[in-house]
Protein backbone atom coordinates (compact mmCIF):
# COMPACT_ATOMS: atom_id res chain seq x y z
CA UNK A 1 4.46 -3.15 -1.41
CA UNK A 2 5.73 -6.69 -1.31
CA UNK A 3 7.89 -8.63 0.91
CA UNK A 4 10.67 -8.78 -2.26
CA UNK A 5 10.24 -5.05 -3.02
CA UNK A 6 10.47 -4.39 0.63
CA UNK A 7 14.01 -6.39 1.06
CA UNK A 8 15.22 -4.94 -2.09
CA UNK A 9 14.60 -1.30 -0.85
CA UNK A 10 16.43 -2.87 2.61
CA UNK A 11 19.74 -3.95 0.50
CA UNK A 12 19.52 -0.48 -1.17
CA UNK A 13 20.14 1.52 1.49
CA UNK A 14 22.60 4.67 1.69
CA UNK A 15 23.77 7.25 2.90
CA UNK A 16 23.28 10.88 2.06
CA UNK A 17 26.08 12.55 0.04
CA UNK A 18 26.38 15.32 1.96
CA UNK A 19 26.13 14.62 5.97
CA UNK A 20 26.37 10.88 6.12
CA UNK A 21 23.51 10.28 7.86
CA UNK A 22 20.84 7.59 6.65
CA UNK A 23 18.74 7.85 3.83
CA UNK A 24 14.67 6.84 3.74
CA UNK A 25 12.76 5.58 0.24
CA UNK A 26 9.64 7.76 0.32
CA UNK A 27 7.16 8.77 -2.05
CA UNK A 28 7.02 12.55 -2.97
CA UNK A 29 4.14 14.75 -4.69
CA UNK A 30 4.90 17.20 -6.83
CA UNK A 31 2.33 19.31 -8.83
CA UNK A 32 -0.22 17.19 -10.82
CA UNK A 33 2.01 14.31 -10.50
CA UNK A 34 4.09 11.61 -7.70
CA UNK A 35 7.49 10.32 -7.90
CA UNK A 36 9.67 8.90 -5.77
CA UNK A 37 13.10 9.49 -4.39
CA UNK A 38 15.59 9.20 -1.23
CA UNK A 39 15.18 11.71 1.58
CA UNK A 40 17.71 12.39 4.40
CA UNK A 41 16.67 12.03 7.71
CA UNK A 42 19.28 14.38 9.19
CA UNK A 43 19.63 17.30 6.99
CA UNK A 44 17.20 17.08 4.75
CA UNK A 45 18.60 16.05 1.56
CA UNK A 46 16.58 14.91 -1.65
CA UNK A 47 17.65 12.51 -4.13
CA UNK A 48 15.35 11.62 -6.97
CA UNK A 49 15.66 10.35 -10.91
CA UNK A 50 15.82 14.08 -11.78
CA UNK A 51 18.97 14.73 -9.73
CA UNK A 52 20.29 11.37 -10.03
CA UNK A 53 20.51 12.12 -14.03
CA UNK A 54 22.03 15.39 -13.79
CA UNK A 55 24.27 13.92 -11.32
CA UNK A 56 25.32 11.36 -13.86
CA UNK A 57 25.38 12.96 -16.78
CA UNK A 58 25.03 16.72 -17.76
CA UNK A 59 23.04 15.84 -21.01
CA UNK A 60 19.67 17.77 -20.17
CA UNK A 61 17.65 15.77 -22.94
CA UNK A 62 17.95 12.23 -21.34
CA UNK A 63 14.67 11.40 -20.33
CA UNK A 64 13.31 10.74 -16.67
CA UNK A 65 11.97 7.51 -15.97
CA UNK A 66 8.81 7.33 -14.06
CA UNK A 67 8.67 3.65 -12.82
CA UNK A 68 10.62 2.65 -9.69
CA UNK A 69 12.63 -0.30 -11.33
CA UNK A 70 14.42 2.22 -13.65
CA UNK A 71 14.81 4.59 -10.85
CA UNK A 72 16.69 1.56 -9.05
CA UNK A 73 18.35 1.35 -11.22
CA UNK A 74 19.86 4.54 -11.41
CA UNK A 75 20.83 4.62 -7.83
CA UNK A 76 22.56 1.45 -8.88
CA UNK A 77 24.15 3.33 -11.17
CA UNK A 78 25.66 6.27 -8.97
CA UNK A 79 26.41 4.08 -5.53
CA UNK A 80 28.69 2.75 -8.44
CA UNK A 81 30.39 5.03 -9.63
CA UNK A 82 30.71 6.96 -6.18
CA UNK A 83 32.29 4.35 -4.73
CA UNK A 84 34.74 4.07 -7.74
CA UNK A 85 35.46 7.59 -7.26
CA UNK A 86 36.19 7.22 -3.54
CA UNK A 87 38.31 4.25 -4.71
CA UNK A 88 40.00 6.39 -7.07
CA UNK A 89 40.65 9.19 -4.39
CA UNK A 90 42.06 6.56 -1.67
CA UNK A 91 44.77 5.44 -4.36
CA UNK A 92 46.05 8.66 -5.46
């Protein structure tokens, strides 16, 4: 891992959905195959491209992208439009 992948993973950080508590980048392996995801250090709470796409968007034939940029991208993608929820929430 590089210094620039490193810091990018450092701006990237959140917390988990469901306790608060911090969230850890980590490499997982699954059956014939690796991927890689967020993991809660409190209560145990996975997020990964797989959940992050059903989370998203109920369409069950998007495909799941294996490299980490995309994957980046995706959490990108819901910090988004979580926080635009919570924004949404606040104001009503």
């Amino acid at each position: 891992m590089t210094v620039k992948d490193q810091s990018d993973k450092e701006k990237m950080r959140i917390n988990c959905h469901r306790c608060n508590g911090r969230m850890g980048f980590e490499k997982f392996y699954g059956t014939g195959r690796s991927f890689y995801g967020w993991h809660c250090v409190l209560c145990g709470d996975i997020l990964d491209a797989v959940i992050l796409l059903h989370r998203l968007s109920q369409d069950a034939s998007i495909a799941i992208p294996d490299n980490e940029e995309e994957i980046m991208s995706l959490i990108k993608k819901y910090k988004s439009a979580r926080s635009q929820k919570v924004m949404n929430c606040k104001s009503a």
